[in-house]
C-alpha atoms as a PDB file:
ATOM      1  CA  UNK A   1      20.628  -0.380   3.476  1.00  0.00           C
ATOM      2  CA  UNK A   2      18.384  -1.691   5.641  1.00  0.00           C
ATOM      3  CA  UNK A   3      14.609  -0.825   5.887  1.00  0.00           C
ATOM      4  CA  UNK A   4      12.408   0.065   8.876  1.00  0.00           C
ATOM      5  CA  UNK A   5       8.927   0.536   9.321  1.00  0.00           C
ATOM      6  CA  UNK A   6       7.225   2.754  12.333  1.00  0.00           C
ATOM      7  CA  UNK A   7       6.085   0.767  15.144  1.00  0.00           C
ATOM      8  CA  UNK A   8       2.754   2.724  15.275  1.00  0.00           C
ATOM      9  CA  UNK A   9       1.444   0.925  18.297  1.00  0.00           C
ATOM     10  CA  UNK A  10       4.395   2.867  20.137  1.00  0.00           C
ATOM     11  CA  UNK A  11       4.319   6.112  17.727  1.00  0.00           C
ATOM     12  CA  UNK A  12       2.289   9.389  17.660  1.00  0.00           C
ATOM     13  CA  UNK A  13       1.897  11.861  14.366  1.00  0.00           C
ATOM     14  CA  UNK A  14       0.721  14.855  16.030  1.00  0.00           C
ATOM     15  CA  UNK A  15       0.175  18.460  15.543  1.00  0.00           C
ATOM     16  CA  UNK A  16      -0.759  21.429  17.635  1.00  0.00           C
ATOM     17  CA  UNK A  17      -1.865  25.162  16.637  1.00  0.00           C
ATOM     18  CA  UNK A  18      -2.800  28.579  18.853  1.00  0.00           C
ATOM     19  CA  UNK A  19      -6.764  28.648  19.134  1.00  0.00           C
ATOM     20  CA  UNK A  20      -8.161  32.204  19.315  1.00  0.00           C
ATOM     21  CA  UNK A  21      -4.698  33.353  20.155  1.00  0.00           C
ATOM     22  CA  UNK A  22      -4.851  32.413  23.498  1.00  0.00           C
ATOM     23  CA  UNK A  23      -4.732  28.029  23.920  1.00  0.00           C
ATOM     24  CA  UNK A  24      -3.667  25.227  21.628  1.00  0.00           C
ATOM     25  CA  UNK A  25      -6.052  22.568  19.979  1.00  0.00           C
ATOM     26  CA  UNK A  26      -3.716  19.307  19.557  1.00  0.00           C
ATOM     27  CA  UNK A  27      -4.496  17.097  17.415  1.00  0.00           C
ATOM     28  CA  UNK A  28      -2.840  13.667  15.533  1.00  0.00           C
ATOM     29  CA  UNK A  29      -3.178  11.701  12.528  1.00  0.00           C
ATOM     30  CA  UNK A  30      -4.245   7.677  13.361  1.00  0.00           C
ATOM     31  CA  UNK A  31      -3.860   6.587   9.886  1.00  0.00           C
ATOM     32  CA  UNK A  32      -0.144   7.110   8.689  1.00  0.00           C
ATOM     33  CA  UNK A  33       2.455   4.595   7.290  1.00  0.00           C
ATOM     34  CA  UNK A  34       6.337   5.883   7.262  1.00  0.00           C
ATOM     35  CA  UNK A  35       9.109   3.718   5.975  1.00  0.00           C
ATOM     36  CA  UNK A  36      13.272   4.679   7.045  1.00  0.00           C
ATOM     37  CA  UNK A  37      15.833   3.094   5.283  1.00  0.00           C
ATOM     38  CA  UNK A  38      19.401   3.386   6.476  1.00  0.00           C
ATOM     39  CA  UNK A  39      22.711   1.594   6.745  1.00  0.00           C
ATOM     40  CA  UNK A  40      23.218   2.312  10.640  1.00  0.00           C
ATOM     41  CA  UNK A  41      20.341   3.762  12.298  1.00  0.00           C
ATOM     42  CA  UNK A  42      22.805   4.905  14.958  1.00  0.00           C
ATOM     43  CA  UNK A  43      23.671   7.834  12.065  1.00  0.00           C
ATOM     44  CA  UNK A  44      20.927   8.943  10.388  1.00  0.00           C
ATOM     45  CA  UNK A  45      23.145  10.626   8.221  1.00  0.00           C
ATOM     46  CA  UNK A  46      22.611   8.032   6.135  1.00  0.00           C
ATOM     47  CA  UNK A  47      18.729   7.908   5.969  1.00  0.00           C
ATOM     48  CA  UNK A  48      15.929   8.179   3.353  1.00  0.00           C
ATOM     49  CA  UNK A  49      13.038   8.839   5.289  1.00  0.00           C
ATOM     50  CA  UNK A  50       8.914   8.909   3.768  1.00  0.00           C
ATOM     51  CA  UNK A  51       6.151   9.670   5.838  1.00  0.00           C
ATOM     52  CA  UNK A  52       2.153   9.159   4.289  1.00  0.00           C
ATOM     53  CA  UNK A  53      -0.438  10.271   6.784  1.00  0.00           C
ATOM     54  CA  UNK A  54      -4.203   9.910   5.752  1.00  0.00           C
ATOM     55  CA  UNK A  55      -5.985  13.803   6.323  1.00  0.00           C
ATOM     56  CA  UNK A  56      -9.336  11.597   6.894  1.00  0.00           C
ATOM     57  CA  UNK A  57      -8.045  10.074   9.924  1.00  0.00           C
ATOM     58  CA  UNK A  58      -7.527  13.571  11.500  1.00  0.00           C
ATOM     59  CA  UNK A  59      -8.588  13.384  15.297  1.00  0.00           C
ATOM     60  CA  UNK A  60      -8.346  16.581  17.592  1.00  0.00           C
ATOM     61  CA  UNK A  61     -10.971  14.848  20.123  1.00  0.00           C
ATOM     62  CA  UNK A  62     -14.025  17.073  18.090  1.00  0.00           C
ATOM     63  CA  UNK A  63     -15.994  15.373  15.923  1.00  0.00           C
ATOM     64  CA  UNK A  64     -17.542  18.901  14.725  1.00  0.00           C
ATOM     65  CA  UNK A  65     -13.786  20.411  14.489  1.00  0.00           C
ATOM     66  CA  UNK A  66     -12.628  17.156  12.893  1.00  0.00           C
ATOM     67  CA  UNK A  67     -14.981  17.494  10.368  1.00  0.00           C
ATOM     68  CA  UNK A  68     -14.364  21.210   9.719  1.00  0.00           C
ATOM     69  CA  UNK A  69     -10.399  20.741   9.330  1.00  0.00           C
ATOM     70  CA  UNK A  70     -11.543  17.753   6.755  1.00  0.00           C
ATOM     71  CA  UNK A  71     -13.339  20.221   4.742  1.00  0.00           C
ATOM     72  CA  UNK A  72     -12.775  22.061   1.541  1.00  0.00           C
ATOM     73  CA  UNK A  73     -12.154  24.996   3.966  1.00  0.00           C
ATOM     74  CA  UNK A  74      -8.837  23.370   5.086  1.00  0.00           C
ATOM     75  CA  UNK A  75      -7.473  20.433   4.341  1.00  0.00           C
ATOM     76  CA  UNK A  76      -9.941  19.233   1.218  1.00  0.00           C
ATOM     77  CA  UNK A  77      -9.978  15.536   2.086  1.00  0.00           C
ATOM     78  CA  UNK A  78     -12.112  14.686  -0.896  1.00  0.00           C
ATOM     79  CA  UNK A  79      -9.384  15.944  -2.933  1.00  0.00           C
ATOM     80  CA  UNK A  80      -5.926  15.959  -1.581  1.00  0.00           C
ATOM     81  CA  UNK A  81      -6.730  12.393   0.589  1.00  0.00           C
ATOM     82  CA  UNK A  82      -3.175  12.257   2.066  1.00  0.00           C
ATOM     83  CA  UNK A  83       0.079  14.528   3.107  1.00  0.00           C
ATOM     84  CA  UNK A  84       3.378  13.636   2.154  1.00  0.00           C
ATOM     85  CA  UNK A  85       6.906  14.123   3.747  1.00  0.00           C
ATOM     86  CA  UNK A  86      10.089  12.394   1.448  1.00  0.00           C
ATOM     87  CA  UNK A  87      14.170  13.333   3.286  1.00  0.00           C
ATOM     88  CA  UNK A  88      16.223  14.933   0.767  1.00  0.00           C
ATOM     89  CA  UNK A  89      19.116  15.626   3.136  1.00  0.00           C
ATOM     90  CA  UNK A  90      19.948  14.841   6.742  1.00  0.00           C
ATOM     91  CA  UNK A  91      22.727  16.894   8.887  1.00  0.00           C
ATOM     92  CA  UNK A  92      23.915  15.903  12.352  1.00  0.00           C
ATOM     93  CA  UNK A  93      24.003  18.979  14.273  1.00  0.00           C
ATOM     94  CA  UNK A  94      25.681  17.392  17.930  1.00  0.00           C
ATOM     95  CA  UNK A  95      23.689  13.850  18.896  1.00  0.00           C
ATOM     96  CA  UNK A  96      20.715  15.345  17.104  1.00  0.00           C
ATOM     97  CA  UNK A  97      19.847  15.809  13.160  1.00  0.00           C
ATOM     98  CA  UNK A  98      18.072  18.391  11.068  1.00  0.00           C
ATOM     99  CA  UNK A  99      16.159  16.303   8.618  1.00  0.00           C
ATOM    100  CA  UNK A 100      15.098  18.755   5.854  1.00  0.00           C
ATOM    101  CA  UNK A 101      12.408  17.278   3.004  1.00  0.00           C
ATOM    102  CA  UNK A 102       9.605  17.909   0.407  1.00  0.00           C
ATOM    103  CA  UNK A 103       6.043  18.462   2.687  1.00  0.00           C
ATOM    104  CA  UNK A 104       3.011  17.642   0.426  1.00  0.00           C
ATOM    105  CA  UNK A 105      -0.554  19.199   1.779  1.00  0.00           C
ATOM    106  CA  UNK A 106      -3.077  19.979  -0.892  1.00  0.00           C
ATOM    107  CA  UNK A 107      -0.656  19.576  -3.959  1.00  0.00           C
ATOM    108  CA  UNK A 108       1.683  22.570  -2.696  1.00  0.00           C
ATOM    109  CA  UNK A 109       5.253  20.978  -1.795  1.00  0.00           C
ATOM    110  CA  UNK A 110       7.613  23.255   0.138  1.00  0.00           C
ATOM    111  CA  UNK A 111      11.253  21.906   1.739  1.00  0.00           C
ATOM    112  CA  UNK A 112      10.701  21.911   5.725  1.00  0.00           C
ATOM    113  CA  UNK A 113      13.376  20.760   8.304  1.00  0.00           C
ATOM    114  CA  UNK A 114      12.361  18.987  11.156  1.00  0.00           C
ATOM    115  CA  UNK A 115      14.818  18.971  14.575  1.00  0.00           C
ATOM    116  CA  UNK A 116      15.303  15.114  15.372  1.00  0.00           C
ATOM    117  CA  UNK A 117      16.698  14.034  18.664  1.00  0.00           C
ATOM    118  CA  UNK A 118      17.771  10.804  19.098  1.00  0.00           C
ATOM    119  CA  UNK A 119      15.873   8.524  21.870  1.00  0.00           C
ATOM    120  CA  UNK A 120      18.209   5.554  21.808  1.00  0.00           C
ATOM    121  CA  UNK A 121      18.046   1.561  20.880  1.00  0.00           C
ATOM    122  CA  UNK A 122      17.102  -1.424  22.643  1.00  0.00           C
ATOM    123  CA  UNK A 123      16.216  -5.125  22.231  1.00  0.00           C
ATOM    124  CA  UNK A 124      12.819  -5.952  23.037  1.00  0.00           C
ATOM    125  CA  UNK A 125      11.545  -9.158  24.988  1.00  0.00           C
ATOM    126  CA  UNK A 126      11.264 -10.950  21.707  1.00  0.00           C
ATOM    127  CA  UNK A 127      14.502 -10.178  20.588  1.00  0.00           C
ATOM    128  CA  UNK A 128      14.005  -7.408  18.199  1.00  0.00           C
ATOM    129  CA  UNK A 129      16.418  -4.476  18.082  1.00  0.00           C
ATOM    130  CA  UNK A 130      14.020  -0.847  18.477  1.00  0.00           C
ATOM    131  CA  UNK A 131      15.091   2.295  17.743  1.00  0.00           C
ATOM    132  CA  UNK A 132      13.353   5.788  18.945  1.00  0.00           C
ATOM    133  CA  UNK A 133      13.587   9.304  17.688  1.00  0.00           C
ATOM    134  CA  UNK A 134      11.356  12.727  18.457  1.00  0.00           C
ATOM    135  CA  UNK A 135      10.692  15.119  15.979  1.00  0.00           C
ATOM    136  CA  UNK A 136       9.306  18.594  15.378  1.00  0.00           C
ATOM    137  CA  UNK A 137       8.652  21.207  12.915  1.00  0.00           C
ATOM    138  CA  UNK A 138       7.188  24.148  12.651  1.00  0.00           C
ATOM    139  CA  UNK A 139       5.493  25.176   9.349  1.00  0.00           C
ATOM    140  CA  UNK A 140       2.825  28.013   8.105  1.00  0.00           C
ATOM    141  CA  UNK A 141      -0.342  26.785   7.476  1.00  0.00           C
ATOM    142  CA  UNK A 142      -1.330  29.294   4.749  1.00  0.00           C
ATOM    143  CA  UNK A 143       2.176  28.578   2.400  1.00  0.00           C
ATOM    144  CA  UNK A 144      -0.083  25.073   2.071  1.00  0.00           C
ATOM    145  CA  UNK A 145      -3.305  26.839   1.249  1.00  0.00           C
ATOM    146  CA  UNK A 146      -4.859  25.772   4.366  1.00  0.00           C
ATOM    147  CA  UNK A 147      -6.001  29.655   4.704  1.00  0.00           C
ATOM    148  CA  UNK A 148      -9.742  29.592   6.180  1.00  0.00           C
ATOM    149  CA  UNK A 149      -9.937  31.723   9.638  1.00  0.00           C
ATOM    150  CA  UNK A 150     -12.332  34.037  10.921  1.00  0.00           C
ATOM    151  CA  UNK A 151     -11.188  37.431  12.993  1.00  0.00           C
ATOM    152  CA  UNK A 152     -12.360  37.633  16.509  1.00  0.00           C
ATOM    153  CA  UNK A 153     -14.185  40.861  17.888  1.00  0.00           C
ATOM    154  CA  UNK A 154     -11.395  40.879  20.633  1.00  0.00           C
ATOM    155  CA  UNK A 155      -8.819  41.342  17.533  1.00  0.00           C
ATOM    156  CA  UNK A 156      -6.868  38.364  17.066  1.00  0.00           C
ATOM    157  CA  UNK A 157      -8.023  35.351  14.487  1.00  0.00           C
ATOM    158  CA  UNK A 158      -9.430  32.001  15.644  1.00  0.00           C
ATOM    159  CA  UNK A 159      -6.757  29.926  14.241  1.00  0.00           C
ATOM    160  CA  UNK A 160      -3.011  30.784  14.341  1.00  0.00           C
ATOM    161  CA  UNK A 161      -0.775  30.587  11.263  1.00  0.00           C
ATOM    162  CA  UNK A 162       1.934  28.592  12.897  1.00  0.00           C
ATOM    163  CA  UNK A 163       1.655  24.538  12.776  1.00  0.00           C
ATOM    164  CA  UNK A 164       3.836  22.951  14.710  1.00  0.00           C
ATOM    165  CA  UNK A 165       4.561  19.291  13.835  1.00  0.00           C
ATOM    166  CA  UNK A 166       5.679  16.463  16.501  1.00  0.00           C
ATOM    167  CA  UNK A 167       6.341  13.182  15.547  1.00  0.00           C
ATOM    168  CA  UNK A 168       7.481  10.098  18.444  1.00  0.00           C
ATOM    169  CA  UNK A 169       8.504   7.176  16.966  1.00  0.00           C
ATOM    170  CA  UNK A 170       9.617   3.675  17.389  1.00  0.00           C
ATOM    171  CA  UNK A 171      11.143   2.020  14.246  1.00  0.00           C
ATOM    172  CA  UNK A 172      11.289  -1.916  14.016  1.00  0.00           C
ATOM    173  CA  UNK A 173      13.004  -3.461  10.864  1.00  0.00           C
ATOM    174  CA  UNK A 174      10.447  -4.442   8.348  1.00  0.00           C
ATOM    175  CA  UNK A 175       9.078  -7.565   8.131  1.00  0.00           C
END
């Protein structure tokens, strides 16, 4: 097996949810360290995958929302400092792969499968072989206990239920 580490200079760990059921707010995580070890990144078949991304480096280009989603109303930073994702089984559905794992937010763990589509390899100018991949997911926020909303006098809430999760990656071996 050979280990990889996420390139996060050419990586994004992002998010996006329905704002008062009309728009999205996206959003990322700058703080995150993921580690892939495989025999032949080629087949990810053959893949343990973790993913660690730091809540308090939450950025959705607010800092008044930012600090909101840090709160104990959703995402409890002061307790629960980090979110987890570990593989426990990868399928290759065509050239693409549904990676299902264990999703840690706020000490509630629940198996979610993300759809991964291969980007391709390639060598870059100092030599190094490069691998991309895309991936999404799409989980409820409340199964995580990240339940605060408010109903709108229009009908509708301020904050959808549905998360979805997009992760772009570039994966260099580890030094």
């Amino acid at each position: 097996m050979t280990k990889w580490t996420v390139d996060q200079s050419h990586s994004t760990v992002g998010f996006e949810v329905k704002h008062m059921m009309v728009s999205k707010v996206k959003g990322q995580f700058d703080g995150y360290t993921a580690t892939v070890e495989a025999a032949d990144l080629t087949d990810l078949t053959t893949a343990n995958i973790a993913f660690k991304f730091d809540v308090a480096s939450l950025n959705t280009h607010s800092v008044d929302r930012d600090n909101h989603l840090k709160s104990a109303d959703f995402f409890d930073v002061e307790n629960f400092s980090d979110i987890t994702f570990q593989s426990t089984a990868i399928a290759k559905k065509g050239d693409d792969y549904k990676v299902t794992g264990d999703l840690t937010i706020k000490d509630v763990t629940k198996p979610v499968t993300f759809d991964v589509e291969f980007g391709g390899k390639g060598t870059n100018p100092w030599g190094v072989e490069v691998y991309g991949f895309e991936a999404e997911a799409k989980i409820n926020r409340e199964e995580f206990g990240l339940t605060w909303n408010t109903t709108l006098e229009t009908g509708g809430v301020l904050v959808g239920k549905d998360i979805k999760i997009l992760v772009e990656m570039q994966v260099n071996p580890a030094s």
